[in-house]
N, C-alpha and C. Protein backbone atom coordinates (compact mmCIF):
# COMPACT_ATOMS: atom_id res chain seq x y z
N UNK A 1 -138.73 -116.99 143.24
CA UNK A 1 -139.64 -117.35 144.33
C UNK A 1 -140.16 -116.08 145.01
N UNK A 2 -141.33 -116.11 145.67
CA UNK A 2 -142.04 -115.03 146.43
C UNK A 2 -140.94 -114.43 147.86
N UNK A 3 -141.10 -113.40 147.89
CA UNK A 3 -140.81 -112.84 149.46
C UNK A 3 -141.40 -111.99 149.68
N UNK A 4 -140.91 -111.77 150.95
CA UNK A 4 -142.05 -110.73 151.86
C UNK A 4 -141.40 -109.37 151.52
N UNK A 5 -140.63 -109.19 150.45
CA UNK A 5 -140.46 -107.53 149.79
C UNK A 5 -142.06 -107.13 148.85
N UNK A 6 -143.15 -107.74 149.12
CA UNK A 6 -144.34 -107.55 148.12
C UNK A 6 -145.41 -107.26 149.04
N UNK A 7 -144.97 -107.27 150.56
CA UNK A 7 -145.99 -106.51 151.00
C UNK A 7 -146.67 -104.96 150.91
N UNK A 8 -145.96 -104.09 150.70
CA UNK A 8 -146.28 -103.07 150.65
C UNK A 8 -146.96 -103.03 149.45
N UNK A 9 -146.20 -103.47 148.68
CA UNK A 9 -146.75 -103.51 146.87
C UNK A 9 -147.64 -103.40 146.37
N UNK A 10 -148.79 -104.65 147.36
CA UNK A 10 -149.99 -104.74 146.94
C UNK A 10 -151.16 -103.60 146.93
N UNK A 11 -150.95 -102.79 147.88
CA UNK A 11 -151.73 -101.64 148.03
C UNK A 11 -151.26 -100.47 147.78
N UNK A 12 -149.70 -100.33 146.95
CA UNK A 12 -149.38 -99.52 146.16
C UNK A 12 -149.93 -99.31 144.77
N UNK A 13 -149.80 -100.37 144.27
CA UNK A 13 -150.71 -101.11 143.27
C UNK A 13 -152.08 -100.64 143.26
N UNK A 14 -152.62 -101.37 144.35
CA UNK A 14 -154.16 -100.78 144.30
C UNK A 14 -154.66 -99.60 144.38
N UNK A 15 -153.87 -98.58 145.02
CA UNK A 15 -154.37 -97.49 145.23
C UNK A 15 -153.79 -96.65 143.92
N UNK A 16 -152.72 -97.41 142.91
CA UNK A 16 -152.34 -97.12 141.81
C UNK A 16 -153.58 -97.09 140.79
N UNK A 17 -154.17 -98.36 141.25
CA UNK A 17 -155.81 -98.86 140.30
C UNK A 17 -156.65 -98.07 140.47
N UNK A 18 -156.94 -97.68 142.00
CA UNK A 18 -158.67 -96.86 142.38
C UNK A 18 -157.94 -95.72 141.47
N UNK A 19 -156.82 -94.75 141.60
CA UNK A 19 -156.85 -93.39 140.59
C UNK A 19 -156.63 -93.85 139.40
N UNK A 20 -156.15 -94.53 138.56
CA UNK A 20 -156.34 -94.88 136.78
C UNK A 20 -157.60 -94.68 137.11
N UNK A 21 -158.36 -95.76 137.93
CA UNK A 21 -160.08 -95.75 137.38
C UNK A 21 -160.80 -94.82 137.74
N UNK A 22 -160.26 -93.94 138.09
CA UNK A 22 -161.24 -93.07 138.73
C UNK A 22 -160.80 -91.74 137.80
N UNK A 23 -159.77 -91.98 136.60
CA UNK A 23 -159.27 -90.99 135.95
C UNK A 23 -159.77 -91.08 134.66
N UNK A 24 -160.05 -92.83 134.08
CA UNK A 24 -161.14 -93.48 133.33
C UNK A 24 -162.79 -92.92 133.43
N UNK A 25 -163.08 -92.87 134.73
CA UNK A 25 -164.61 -92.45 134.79
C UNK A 25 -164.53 -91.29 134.38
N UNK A 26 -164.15 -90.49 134.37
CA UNK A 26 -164.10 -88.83 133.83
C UNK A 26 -164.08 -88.44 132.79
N UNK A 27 -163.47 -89.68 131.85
CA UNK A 27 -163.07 -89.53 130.31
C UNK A 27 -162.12 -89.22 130.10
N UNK A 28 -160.90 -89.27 130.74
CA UNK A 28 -160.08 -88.13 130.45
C UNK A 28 -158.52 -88.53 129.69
N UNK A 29 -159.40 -90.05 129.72
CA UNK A 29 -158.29 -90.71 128.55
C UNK A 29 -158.78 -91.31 127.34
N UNK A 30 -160.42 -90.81 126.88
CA UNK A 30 -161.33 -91.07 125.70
C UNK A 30 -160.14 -90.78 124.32
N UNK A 31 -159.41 -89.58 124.52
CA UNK A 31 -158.33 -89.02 123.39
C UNK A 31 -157.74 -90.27 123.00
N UNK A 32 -156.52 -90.34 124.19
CA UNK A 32 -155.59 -91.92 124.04
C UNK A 32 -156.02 -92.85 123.37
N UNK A 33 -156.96 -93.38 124.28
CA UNK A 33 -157.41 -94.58 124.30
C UNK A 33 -158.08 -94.78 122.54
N UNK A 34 -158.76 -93.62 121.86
CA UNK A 34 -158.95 -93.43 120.31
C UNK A 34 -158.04 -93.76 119.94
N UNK A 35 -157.00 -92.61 119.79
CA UNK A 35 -155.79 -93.33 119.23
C UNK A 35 -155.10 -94.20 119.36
N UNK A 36 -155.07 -95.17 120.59
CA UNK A 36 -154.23 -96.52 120.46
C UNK A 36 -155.21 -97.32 119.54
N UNK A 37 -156.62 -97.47 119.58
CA UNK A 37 -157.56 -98.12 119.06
C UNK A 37 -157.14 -98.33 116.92
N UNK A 38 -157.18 -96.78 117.17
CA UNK A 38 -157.20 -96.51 115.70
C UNK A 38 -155.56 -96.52 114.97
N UNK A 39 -154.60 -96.79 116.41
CA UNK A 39 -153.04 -97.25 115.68
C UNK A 39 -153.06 -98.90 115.37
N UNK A 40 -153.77 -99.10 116.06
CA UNK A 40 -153.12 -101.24 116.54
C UNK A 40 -154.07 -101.43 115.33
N UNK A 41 -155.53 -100.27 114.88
CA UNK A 41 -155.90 -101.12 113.81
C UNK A 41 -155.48 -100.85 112.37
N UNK A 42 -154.49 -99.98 112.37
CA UNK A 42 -154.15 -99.33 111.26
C UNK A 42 -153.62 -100.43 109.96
N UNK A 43 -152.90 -101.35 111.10
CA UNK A 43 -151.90 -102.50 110.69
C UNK A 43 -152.95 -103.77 110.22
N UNK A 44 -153.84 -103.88 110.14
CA UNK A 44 -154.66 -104.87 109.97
C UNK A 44 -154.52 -106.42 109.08
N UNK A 45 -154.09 -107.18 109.53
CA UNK A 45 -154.36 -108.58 108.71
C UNK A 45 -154.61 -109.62 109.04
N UNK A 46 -154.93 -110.51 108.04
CA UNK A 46 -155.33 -111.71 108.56
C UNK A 46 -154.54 -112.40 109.64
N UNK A 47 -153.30 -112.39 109.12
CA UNK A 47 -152.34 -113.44 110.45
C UNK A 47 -152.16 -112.34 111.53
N UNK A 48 -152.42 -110.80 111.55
CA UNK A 48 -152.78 -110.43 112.77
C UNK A 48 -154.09 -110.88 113.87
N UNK A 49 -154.86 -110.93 112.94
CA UNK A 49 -156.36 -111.50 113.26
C UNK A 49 -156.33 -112.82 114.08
N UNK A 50 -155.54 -114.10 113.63
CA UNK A 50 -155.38 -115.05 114.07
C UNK A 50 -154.12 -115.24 114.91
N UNK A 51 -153.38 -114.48 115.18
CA UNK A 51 -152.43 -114.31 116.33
C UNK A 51 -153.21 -113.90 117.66
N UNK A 52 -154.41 -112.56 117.21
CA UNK A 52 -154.97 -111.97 118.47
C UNK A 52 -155.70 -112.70 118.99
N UNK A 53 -156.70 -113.63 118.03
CA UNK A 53 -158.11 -114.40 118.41
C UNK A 53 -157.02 -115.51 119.35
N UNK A 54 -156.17 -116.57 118.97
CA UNK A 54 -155.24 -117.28 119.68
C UNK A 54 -154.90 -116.70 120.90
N UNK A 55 -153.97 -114.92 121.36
CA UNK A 55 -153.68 -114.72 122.11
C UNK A 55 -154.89 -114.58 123.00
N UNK A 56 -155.97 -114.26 122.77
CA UNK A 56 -157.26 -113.90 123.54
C UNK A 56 -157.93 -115.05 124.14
N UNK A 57 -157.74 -116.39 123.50
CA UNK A 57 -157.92 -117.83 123.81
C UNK A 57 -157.71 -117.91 125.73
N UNK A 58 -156.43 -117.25 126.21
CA UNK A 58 -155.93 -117.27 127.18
C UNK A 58 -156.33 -116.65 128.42
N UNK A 59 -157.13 -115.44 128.48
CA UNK A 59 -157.75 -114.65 128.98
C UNK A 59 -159.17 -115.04 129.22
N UNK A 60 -159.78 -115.98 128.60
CA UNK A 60 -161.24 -116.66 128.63
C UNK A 60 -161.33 -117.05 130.12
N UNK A 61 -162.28 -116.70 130.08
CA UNK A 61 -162.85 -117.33 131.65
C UNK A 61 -162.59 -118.99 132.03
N UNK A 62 -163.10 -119.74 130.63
CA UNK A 62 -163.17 -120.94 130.49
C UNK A 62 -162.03 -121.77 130.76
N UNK A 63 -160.77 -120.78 129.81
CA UNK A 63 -159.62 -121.02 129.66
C UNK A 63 -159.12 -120.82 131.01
N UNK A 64 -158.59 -120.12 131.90
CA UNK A 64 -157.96 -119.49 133.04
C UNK A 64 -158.86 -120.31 133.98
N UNK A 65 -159.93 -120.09 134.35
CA UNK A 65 -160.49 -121.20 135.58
C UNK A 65 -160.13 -122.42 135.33
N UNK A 66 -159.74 -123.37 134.63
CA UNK A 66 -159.42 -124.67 133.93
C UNK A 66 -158.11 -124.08 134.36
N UNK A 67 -157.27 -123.67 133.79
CA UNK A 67 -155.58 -123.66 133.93
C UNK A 67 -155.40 -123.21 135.85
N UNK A 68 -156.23 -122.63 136.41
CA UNK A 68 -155.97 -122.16 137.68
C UNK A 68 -156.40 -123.09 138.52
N UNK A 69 -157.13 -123.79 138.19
CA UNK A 69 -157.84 -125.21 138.98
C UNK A 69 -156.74 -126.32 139.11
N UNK A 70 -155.80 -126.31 138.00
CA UNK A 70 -154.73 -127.30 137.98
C UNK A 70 -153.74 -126.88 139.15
N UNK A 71 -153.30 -125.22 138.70
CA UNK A 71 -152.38 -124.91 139.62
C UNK A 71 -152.84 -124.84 141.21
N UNK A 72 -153.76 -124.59 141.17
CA UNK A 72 -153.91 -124.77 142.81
C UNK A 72 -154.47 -126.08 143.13
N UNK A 73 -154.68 -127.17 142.43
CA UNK A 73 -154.05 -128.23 143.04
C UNK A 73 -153.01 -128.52 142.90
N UNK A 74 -151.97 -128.58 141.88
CA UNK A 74 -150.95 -128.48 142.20
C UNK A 74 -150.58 -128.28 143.61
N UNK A 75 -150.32 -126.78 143.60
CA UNK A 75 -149.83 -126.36 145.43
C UNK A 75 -150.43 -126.32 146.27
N UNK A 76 -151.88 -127.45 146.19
CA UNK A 76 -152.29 -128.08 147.53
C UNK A 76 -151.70 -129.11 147.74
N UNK A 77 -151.34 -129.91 146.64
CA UNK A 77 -150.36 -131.12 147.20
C UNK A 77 -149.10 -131.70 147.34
N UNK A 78 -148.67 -129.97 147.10
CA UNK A 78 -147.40 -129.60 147.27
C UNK A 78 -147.09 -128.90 148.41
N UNK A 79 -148.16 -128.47 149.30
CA UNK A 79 -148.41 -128.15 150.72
C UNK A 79 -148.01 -126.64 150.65
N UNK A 80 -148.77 -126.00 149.62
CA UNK A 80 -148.20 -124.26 149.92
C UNK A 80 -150.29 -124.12 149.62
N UNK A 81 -150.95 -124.79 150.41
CA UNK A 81 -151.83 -124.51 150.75
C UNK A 81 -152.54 -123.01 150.81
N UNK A 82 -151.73 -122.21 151.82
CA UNK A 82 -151.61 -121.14 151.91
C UNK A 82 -151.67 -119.91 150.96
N UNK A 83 -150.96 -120.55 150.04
CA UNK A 83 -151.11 -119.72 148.59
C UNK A 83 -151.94 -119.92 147.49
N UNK A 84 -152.47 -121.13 148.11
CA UNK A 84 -153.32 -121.92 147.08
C UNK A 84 -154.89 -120.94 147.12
N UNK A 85 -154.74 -120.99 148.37
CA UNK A 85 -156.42 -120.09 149.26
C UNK A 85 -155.89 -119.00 148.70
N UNK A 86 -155.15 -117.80 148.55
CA UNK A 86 -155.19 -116.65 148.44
C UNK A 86 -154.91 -116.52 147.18
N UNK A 87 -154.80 -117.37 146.31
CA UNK A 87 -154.99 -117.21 144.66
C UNK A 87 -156.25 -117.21 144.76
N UNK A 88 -157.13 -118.03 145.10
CA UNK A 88 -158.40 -118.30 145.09
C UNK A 88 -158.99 -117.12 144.77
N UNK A 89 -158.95 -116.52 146.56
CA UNK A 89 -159.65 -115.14 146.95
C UNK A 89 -159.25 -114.65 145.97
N UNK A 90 -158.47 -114.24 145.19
CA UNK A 90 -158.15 -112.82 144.30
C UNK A 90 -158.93 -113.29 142.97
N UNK A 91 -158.62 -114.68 142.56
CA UNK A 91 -159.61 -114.76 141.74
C UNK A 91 -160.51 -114.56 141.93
N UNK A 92 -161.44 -114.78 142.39
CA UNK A 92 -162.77 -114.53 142.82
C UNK A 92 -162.84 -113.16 143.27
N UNK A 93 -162.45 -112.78 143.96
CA UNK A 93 -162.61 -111.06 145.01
C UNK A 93 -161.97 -110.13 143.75
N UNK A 94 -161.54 -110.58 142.85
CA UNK A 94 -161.01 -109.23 141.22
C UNK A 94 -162.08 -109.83 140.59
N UNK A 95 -162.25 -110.82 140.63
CA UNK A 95 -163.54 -111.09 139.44
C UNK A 95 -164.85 -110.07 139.82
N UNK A 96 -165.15 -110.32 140.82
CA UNK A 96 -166.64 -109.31 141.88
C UNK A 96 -166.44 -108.15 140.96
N UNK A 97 -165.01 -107.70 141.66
CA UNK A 97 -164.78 -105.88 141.13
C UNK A 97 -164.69 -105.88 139.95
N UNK A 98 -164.46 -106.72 138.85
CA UNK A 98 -164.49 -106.21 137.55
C UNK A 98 -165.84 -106.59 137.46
N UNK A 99 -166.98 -107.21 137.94
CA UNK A 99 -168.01 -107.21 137.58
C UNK A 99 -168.86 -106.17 137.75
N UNK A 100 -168.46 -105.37 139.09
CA UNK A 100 -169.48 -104.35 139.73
C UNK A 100 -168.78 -103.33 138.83
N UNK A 101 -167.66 -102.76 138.41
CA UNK A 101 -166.86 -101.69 137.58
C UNK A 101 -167.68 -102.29 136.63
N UNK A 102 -167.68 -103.33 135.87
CA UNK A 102 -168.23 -103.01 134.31
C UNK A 102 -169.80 -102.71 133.94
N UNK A 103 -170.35 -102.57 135.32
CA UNK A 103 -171.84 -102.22 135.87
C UNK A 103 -171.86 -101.13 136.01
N UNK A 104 -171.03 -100.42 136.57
CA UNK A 104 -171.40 -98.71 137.30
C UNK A 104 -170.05 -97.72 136.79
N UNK A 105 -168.82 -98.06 136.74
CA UNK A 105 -167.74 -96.93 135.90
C UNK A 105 -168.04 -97.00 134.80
N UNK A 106 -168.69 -95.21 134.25
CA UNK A 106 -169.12 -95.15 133.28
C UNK A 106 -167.87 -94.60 132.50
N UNK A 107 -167.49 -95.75 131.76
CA UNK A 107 -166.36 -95.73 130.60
C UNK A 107 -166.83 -95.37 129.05
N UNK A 108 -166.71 -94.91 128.61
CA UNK A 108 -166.92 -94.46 127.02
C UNK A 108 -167.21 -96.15 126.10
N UNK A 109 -168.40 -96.17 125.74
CA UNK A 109 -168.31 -97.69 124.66
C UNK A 109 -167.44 -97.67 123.87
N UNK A 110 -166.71 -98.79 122.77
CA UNK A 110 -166.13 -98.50 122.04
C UNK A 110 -166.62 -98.33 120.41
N UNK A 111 -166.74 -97.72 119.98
CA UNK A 111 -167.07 -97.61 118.77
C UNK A 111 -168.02 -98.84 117.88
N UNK A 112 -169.03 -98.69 117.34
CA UNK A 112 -169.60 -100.07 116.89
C UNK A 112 -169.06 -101.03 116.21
N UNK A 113 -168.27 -100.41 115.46
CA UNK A 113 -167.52 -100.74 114.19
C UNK A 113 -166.49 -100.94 114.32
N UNK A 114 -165.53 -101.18 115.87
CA UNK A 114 -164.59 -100.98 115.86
C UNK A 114 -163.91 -102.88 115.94
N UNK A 115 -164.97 -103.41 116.49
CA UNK A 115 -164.52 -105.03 116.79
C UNK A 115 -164.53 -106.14 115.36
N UNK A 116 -163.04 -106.84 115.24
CA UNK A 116 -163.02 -107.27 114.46
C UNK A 116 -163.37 -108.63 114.55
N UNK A 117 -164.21 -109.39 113.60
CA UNK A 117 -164.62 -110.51 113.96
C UNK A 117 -164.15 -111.73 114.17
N UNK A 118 -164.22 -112.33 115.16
CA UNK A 118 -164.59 -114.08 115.62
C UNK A 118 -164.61 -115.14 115.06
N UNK A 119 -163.79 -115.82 115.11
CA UNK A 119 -164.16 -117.20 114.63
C UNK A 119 -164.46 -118.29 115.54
N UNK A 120 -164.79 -118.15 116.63
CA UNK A 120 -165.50 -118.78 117.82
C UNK A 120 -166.50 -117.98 118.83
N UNK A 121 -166.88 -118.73 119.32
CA UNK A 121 -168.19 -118.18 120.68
C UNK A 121 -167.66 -118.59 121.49
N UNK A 122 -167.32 -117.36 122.51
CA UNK A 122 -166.84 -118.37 123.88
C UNK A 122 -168.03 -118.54 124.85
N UNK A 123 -167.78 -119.81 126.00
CA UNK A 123 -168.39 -120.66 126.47
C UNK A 123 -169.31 -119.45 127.09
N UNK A 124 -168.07 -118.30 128.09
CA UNK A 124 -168.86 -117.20 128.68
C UNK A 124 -168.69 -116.38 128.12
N UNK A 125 -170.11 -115.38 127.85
CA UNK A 125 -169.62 -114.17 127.02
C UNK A 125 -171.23 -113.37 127.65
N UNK A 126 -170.78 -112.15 128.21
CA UNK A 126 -171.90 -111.61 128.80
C UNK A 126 -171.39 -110.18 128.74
N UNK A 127 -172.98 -109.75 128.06
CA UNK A 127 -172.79 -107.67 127.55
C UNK A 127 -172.84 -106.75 128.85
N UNK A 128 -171.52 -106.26 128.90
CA UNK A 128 -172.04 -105.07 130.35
C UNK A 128 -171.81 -103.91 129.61
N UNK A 129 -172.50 -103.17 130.33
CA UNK A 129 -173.31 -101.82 130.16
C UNK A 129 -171.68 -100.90 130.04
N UNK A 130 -170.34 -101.13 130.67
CA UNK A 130 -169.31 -100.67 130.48
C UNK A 130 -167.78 -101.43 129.81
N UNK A 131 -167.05 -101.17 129.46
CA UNK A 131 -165.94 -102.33 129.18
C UNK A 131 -164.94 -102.23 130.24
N UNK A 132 -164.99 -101.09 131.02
CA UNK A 132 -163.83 -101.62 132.28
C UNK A 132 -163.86 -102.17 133.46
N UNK A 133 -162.78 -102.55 133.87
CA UNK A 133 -161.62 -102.98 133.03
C UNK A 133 -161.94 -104.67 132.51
N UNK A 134 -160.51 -105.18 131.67
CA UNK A 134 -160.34 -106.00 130.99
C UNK A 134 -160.25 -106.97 131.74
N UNK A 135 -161.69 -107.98 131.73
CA UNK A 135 -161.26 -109.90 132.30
C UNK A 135 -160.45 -109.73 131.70
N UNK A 136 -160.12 -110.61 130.78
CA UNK A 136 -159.06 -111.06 130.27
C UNK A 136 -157.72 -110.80 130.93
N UNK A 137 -157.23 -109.55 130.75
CA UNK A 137 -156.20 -109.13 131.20
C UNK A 137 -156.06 -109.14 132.86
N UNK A 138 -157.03 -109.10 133.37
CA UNK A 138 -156.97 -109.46 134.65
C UNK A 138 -156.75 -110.73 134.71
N UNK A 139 -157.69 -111.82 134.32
CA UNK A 139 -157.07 -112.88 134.91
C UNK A 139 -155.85 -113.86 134.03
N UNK A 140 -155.95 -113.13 132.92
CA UNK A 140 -154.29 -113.22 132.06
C UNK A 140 -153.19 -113.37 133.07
N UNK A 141 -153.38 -111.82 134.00
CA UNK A 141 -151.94 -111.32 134.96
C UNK A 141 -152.19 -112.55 136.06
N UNK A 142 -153.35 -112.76 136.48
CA UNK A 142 -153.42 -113.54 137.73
C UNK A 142 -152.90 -115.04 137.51
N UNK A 143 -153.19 -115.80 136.40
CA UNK A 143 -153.07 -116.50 136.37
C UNK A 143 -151.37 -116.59 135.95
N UNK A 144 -151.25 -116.10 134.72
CA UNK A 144 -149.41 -116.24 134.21
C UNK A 144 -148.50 -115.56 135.10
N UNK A 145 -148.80 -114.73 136.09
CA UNK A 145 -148.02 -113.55 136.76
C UNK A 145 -147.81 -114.37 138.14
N UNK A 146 -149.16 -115.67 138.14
CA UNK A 146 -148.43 -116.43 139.50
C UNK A 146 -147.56 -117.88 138.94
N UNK A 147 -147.44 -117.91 137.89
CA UNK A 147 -147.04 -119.39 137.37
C UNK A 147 -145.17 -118.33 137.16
N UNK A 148 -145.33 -117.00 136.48
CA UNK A 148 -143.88 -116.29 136.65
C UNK A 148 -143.26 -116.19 137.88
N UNK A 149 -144.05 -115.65 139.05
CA UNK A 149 -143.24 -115.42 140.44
C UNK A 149 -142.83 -117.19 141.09
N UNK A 150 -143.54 -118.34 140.71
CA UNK A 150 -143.28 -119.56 141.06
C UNK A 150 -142.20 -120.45 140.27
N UNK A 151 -141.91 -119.68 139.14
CA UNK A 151 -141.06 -120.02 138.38
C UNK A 151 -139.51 -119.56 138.52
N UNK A 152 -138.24 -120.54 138.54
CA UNK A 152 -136.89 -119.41 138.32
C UNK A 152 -136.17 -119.76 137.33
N UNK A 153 -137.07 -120.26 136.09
CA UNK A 153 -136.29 -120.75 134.63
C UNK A 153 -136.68 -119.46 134.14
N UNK A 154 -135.67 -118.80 133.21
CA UNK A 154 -135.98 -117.20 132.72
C UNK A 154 -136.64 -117.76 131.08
N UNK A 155 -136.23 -118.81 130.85
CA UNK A 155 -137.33 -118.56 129.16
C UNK A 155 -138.24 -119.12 129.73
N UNK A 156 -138.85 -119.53 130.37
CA UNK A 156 -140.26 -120.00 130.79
C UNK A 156 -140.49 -118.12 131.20
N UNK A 157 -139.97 -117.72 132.21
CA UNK A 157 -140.43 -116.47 132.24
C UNK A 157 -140.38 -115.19 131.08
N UNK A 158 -139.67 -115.54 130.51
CA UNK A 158 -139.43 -114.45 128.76
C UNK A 158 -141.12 -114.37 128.35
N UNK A 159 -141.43 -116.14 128.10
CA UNK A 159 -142.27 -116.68 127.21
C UNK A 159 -143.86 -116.56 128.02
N UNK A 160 -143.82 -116.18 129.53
CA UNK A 160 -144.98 -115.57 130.01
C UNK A 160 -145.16 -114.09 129.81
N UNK A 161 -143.83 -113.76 129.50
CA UNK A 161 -144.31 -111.92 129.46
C UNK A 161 -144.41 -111.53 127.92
N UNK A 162 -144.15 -112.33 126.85
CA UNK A 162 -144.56 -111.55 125.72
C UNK A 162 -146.10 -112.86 125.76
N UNK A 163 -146.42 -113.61 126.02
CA UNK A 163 -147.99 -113.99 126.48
C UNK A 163 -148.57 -112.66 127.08
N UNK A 164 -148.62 -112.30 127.87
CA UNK A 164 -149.06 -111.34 128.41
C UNK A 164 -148.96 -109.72 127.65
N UNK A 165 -147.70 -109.60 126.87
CA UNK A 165 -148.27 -108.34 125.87
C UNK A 165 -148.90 -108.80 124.46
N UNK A 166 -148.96 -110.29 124.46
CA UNK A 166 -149.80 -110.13 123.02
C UNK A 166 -150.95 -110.12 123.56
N UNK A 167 -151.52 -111.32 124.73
CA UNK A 167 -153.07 -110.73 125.05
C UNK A 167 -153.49 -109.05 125.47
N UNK A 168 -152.44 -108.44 125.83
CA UNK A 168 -152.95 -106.79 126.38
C UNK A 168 -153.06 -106.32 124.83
N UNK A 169 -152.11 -106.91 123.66
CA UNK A 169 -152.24 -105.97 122.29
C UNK A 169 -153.51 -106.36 121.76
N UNK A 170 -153.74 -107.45 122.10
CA UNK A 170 -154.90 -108.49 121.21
C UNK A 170 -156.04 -107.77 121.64
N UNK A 171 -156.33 -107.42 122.89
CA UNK A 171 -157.89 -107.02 123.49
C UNK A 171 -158.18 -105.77 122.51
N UNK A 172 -157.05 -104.72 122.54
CA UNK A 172 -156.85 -103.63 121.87
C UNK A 172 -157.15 -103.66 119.73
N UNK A 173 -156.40 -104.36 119.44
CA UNK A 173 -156.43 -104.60 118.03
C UNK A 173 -157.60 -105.12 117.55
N UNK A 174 -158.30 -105.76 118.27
CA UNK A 174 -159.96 -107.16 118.09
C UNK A 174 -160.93 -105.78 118.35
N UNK A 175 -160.63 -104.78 119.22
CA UNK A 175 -161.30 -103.52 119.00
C UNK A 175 -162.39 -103.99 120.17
N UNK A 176 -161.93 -104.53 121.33
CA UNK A 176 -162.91 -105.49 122.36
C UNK A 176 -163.16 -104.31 123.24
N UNK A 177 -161.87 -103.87 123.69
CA UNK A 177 -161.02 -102.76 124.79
C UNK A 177 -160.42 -101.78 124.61
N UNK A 178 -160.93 -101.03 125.25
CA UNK A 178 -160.08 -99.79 124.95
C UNK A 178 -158.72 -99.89 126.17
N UNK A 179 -157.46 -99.30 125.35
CA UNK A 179 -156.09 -99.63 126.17
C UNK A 179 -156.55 -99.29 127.42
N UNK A 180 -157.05 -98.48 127.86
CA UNK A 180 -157.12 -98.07 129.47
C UNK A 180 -158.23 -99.31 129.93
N UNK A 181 -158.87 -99.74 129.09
CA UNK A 181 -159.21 -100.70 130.30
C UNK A 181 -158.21 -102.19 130.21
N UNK A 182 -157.35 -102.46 129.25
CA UNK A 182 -156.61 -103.20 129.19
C UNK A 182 -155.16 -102.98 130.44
N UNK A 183 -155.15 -101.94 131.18
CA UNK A 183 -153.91 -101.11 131.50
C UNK A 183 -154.79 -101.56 133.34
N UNK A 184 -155.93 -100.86 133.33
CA UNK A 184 -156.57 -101.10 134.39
C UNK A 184 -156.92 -102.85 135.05
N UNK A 185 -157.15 -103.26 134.30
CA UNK A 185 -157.23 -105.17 134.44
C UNK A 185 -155.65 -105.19 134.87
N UNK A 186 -154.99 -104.96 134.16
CA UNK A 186 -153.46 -105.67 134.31
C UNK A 186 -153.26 -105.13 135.74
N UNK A 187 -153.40 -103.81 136.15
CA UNK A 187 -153.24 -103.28 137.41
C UNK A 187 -153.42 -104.18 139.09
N UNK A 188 -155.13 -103.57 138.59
CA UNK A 188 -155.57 -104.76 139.72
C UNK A 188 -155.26 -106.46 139.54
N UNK A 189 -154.76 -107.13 138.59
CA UNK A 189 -154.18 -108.65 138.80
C UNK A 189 -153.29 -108.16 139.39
N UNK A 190 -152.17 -107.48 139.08
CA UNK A 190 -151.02 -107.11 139.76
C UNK A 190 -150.90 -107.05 141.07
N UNK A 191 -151.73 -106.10 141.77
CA UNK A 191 -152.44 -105.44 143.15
C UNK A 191 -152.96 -107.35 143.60
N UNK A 192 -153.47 -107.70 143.00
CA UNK A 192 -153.99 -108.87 144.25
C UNK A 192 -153.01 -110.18 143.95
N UNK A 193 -151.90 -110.08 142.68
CA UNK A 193 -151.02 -111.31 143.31
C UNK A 193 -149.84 -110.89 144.01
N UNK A 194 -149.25 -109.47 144.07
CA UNK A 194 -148.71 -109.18 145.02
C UNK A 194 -149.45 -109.61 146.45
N UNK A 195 -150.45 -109.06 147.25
CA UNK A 195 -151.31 -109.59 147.68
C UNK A 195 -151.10 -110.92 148.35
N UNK A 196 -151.75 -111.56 147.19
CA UNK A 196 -151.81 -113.48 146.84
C UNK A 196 -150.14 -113.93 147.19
N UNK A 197 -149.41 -113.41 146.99
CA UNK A 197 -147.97 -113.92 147.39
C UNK A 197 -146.72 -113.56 148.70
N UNK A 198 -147.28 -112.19 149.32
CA UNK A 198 -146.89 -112.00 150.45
C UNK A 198 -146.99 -113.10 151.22
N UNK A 199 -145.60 -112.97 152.37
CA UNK A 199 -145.17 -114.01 152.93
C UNK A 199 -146.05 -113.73 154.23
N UNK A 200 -146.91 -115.10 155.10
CA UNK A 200 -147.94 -114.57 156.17
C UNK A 200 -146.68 -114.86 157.35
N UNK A 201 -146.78 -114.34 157.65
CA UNK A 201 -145.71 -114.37 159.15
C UNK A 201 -146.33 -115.81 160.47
């Protein structure tokens, strides 16, 4: 369950996020970020292919607004109201910032050749001028990272955190993301459900 040990957190976190991204705009992890690209694809196969496209299923806009719509009714009529509104805001108020970041932090593209192909179109799918950081992985963390802190069964929680590293491997291996913007998404979800779960006095 949540406590009020996550106040500070949240803007540890964040101010953890503004320097990654501001260490991203510079390039100065173009090196890395090659080589994780060119390790995760080294391994290449089909049932990798269809593990990632599956894990990536989860991270969809389509997918996560649908699964987050349940949970916060859920805990509106479970009367944690309160938390219900400040999931909201972060959804929405991280969505903004990954929209205006994938507009103006000028991140390195990833390679043309580097994305492996699709066997679906998702519902939303829109080209920005940068790839950071990672929807997905943002609202991956937001969404599974508040269903983990609401949770106190540990294989329900096991089974959200390797969810959460196959979608961070998947963005990486599909050749969508480069790790730093997969690293940066996970950040800021982090930063606003700490946030989203502080106790209001």
């Amino acid at each position: 369950m949540y406590k009020n040990e996550y106040n500070w957190g949240a803007w540890v976190v964040f101010a953890l996020f503004a320097t990654f991204s501001a260490t991203v705009g510079m390039g100065w992890l173009y090196g890395a970020d090659l080589w994780a690209l060119r390790t995760s694809q080294s391994a290449a196969s089909v049932a990798l292919d269809r593990v990632s496209r599956a894990s990536s299923l989860f991270g969809g806009l389509e997918v996560t607004a649908l699964l987050l719509a349940a949970l916060l009714a859920w805990l509106f009529f479970t009367r944690r109201r309160g938390l219900a509104v400040r999931l909201l805001l972060v959804f929405v108020g991280t969505g903004i910032l990954e929209l205006l970041m994938k507009l103006y932090l000028p991140q390195v593209p990833l390679p043309e050749d580097s994305g492996r192909s699709l066997d679906y179109a998702p519902v939303v799918a829109v080209d920005f001028a940068y790839p950071y950081p990672s929807g997905h992985m943002l609202r991956g963390v937001v969404l599974f990272g508040a269903l983990y802190l609401l949770s106190a069964n540990r294989l329900l929680r096991a089974g959200i955190l390797v969810a959460l590293a196959a979608l961070a491997a998947s963005r990486v291996y599909l050749g969508v993301h480069w790790a730093s913007d997969v690293v940066g998404g996970a950040l800021l979800g982090v930063a606003g459900l700490l946030w989203a779960f502080e106790k209001k006095g």
